[in-house]
PDB file of N, CA and C in Angstrom:
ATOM      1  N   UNK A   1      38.709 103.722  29.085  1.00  0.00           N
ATOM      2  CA  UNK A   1      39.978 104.333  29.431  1.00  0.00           C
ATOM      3  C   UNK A   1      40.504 105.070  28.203  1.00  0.00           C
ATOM      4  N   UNK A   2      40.559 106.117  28.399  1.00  0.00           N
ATOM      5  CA  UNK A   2      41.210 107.161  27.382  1.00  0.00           C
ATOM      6  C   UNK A   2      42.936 106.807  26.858  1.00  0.00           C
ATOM      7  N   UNK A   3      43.269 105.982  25.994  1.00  0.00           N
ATOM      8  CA  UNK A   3      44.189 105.687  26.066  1.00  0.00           C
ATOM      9  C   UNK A   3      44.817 106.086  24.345  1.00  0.00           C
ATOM     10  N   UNK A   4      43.951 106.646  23.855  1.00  0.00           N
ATOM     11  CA  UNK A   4      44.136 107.612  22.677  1.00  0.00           C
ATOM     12  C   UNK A   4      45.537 108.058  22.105  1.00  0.00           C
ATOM     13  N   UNK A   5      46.995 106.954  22.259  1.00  0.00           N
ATOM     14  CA  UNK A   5      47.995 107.559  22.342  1.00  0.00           C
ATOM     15  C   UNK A   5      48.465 108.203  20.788  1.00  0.00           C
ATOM     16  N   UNK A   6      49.746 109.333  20.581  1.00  0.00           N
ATOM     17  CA  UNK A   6      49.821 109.376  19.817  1.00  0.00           C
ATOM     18  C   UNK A   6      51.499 108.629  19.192  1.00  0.00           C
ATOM     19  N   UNK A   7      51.451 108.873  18.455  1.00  0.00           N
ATOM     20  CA  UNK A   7      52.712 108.211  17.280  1.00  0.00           C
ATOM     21  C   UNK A   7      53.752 108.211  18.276  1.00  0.00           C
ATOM     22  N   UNK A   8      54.129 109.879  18.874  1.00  0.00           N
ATOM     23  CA  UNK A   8      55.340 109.584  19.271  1.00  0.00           C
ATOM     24  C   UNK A   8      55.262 108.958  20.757  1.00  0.00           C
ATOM     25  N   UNK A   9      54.169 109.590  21.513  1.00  0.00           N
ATOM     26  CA  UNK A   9      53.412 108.330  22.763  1.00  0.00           C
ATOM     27  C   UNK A   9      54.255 107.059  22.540  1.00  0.00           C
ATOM     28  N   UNK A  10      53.699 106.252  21.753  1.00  0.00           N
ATOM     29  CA  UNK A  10      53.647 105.053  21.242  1.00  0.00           C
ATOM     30  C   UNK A  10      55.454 104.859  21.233  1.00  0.00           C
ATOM     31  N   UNK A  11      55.845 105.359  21.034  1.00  0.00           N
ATOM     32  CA  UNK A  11      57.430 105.057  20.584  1.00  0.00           C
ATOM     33  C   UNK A  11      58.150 105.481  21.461  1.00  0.00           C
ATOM     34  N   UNK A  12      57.537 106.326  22.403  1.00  0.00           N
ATOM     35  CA  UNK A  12      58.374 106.412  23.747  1.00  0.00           C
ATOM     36  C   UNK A  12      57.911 105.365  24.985  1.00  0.00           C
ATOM     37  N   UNK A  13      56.548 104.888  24.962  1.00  0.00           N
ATOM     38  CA  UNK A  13      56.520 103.941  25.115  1.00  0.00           C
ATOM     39  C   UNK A  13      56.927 102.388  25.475  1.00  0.00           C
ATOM     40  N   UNK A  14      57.570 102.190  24.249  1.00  0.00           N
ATOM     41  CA  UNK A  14      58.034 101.070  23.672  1.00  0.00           C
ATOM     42  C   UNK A  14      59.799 101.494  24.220  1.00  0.00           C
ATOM     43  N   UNK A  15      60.055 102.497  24.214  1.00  0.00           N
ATOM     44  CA  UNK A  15      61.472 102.734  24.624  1.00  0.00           C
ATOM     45  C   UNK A  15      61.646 102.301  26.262  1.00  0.00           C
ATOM     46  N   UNK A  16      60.703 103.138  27.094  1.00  0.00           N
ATOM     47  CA  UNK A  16      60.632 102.713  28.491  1.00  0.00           C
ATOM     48  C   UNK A  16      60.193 101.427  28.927  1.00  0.00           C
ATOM     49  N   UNK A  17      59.672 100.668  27.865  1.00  0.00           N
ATOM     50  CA  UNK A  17      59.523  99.204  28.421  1.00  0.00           C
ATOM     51  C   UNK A  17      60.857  98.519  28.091  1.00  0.00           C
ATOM     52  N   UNK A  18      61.633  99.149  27.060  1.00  0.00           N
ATOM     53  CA  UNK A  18      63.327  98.232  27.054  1.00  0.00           C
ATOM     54  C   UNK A  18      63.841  99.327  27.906  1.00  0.00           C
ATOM     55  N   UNK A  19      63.973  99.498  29.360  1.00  0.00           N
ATOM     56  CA  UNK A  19      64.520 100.344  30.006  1.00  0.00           C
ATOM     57  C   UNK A  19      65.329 101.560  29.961  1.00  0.00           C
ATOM     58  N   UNK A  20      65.116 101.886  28.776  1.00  0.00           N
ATOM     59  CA  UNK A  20      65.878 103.257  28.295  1.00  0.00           C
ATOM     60  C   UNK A  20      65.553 104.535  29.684  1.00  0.00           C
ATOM     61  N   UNK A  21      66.301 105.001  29.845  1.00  0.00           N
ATOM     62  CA  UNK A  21      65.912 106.254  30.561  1.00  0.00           C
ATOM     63  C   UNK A  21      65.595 107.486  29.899  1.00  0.00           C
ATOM     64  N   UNK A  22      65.330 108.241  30.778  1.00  0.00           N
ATOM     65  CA  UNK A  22      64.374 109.619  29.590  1.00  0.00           C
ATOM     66  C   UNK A  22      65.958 110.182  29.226  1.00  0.00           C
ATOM     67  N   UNK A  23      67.141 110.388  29.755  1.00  0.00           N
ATOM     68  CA  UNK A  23      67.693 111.251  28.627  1.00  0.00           C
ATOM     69  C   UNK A  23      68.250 110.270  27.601  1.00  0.00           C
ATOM     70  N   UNK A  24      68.562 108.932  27.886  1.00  0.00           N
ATOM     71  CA  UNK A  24      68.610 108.308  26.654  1.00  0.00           C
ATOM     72  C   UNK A  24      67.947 108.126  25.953  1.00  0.00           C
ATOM     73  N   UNK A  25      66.564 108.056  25.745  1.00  0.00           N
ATOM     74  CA  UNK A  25      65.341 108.439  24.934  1.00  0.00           C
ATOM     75  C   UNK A  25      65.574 109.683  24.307  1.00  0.00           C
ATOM     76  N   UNK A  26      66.049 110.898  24.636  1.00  0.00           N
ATOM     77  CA  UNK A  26      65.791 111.831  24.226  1.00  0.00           C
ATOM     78  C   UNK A  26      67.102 112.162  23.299  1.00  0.00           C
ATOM     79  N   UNK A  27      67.969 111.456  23.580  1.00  0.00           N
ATOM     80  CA  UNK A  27      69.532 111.037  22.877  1.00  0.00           C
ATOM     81  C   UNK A  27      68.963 110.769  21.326  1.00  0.00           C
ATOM     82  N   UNK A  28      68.359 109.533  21.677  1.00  0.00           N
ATOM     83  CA  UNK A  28      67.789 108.487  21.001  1.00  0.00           C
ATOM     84  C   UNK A  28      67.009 108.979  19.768  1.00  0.00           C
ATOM     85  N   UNK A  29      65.956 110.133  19.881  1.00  0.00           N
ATOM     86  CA  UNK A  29      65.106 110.836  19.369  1.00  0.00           C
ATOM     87  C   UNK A  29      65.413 111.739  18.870  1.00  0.00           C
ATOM     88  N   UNK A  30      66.945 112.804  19.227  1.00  0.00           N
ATOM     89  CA  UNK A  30      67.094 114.124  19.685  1.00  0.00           C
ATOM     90  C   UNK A  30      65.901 115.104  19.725  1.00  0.00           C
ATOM     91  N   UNK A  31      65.742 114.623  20.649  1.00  0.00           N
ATOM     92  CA  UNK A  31      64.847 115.488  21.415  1.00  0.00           C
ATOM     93  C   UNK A  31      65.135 115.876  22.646  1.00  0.00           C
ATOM     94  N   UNK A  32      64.498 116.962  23.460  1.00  0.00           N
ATOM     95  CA  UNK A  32      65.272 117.526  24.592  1.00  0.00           C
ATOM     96  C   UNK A  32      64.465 116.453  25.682  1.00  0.00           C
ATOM     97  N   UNK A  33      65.207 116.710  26.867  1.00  0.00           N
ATOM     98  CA  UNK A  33      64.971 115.818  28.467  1.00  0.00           C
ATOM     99  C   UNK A  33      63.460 116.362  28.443  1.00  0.00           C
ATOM    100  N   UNK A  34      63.344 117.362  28.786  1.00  0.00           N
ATOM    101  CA  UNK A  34      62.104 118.307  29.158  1.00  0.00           C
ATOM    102  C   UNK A  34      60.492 117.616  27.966  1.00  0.00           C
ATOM    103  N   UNK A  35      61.224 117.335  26.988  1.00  0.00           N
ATOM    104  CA  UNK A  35      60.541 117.032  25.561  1.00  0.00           C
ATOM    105  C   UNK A  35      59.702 115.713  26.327  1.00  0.00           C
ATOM    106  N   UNK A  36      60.931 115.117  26.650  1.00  0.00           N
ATOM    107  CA  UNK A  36      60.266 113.533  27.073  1.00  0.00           C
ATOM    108  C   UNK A  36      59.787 113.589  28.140  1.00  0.00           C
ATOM    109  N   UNK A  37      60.267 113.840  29.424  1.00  0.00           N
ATOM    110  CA  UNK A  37      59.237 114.352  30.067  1.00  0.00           C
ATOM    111  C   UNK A  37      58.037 114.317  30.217  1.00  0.00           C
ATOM    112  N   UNK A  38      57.679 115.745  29.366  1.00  0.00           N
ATOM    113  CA  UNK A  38      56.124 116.398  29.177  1.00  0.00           C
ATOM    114  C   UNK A  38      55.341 115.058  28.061  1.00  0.00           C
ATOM    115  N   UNK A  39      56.173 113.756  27.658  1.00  0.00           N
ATOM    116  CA  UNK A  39      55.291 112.941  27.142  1.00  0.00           C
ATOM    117  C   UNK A  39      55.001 111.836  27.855  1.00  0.00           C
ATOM    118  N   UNK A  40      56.329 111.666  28.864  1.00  0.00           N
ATOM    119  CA  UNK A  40      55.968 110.421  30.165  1.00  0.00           C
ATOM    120  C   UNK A  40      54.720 111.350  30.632  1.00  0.00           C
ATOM    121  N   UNK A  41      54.971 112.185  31.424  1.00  0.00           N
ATOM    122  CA  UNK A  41      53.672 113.126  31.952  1.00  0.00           C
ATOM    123  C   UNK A  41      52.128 112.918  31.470  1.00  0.00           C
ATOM    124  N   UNK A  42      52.428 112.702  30.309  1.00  0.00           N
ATOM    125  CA  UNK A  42      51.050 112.755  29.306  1.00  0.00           C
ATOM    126  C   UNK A  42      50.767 111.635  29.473  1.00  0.00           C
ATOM    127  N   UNK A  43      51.776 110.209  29.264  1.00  0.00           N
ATOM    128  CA  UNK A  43      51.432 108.513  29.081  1.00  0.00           C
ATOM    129  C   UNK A  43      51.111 108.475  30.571  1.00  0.00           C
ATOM    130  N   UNK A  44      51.560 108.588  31.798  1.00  0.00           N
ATOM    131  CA  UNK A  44      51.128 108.780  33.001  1.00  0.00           C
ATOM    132  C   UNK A  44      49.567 108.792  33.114  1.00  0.00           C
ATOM    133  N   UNK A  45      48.988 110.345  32.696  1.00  0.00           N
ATOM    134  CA  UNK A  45      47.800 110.597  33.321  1.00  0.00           C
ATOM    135  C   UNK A  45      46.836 109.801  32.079  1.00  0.00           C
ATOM    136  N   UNK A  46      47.135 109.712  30.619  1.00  0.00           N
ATOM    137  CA  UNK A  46      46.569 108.667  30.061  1.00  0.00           C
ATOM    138  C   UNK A  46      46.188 107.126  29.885  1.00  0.00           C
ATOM    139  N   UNK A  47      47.346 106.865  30.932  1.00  0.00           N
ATOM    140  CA  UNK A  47      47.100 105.370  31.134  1.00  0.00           C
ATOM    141  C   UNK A  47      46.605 105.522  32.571  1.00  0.00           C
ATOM    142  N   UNK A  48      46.329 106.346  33.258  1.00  0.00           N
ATOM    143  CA  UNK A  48      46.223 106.299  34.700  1.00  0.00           C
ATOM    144  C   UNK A  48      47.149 105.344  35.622  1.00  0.00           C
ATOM    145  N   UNK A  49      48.030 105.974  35.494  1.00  0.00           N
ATOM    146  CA  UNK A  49      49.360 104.998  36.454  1.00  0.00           C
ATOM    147  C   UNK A  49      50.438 106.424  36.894  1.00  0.00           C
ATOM    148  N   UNK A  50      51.292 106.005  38.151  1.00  0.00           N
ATOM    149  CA  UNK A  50      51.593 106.845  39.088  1.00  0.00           C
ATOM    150  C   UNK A  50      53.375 106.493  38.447  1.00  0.00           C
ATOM    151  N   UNK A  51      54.071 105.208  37.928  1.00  0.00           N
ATOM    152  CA  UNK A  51      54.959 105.366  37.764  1.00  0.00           C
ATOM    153  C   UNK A  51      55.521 104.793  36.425  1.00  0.00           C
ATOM    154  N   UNK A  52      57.066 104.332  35.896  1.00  0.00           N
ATOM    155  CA  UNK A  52      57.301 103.316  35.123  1.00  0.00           C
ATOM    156  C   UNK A  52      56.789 102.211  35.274  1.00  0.00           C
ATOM    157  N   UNK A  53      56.571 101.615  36.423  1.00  0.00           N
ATOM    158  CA  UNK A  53      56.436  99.834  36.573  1.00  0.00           C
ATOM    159  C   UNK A  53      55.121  99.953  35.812  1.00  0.00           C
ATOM    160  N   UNK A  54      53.832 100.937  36.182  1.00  0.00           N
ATOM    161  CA  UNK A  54      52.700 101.018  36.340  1.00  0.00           C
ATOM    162  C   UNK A  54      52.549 101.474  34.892  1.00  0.00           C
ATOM    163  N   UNK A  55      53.150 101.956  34.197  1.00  0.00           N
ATOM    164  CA  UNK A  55      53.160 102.132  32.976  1.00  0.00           C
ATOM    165  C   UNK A  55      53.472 101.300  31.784  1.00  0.00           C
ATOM    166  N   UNK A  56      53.976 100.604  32.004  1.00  0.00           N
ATOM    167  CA  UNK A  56      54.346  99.041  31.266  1.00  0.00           C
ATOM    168  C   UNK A  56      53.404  98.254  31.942  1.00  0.00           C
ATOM    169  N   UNK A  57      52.649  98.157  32.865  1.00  0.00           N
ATOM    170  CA  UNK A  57      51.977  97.105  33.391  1.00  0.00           C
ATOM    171  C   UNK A  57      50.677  97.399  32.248  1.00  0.00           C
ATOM    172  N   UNK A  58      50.576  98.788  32.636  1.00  0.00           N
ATOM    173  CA  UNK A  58      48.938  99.203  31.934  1.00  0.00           C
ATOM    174  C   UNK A  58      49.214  98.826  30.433  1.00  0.00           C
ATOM    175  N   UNK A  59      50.633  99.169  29.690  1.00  0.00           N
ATOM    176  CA  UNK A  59      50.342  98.937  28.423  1.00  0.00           C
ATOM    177  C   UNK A  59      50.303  97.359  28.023  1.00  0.00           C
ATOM    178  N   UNK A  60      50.605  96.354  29.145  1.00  0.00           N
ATOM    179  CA  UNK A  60      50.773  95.284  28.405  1.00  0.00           C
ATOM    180  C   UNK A  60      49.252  94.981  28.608  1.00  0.00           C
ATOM    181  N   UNK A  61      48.794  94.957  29.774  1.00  0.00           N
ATOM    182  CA  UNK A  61      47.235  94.779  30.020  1.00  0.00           C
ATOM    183  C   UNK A  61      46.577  95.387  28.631  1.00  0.00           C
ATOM    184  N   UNK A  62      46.519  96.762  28.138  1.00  0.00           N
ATOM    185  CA  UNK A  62      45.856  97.215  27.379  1.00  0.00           C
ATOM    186  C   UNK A  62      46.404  97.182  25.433  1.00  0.00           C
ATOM    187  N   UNK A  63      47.197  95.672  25.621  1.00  0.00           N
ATOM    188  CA  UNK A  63      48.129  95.045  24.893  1.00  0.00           C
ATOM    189  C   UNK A  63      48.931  96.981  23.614  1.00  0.00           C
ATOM    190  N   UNK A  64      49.187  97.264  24.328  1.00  0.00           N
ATOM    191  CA  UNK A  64      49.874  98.569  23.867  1.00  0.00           C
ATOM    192  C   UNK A  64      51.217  98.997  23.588  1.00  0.00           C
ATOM    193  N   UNK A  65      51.927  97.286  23.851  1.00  0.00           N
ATOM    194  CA  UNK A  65      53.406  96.547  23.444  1.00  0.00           C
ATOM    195  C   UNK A  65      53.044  95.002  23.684  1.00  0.00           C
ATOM    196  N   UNK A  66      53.935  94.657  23.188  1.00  0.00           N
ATOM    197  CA  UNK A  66      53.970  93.164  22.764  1.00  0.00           C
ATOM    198  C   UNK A  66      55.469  92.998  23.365  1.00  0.00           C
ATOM    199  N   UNK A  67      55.404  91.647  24.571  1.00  0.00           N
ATOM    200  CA  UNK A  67      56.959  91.218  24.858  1.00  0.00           C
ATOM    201  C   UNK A  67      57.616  90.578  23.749  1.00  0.00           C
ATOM    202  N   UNK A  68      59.025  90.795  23.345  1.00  0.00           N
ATOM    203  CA  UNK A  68      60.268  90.353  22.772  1.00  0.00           C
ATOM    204  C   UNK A  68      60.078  88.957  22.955  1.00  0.00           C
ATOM    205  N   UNK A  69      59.560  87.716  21.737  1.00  0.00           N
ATOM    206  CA  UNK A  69      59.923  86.941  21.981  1.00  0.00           C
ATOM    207  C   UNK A  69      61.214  86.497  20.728  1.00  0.00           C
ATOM    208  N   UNK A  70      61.659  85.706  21.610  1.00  0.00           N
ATOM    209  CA  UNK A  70      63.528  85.656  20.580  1.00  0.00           C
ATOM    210  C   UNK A  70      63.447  84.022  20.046  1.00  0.00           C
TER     211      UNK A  70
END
């Protein structure tokens, strides 16, 4: 599985598994809506998954975040 992510991949990532939404991500980053987007888009067809749920599922499977333990 091509899962080759890059830096900022990785850190948007980690944002959508603490439920941030893309324009608060992009708040977050300043970066534009469109910005984040075109990188969910990218983590999508790289992890092969159709949504959020499916996108946190694949990264924990492909240990690509680690859950919050407190």
């Amino acid at each position: 599985m091509d899962h080759s992510l890059s830096i900022r991949e990785n850190e948007i990532l980690g944002l959508i598994s603490y439920e941030y939404t893309t324009s608060e991500i992009a708040e977050k980053l300043c970066l534009s809506t469109d910005t984040i987007k075109s990188h969910r888009k990218n983590l999508f067809r790289k992890l092969k998954v159709r949504n959020a749920a499916g996108l946190v599922r694949r990264a924990f499977e492909q240990n690509l975040i680690q859950p919050e333990i407190n």
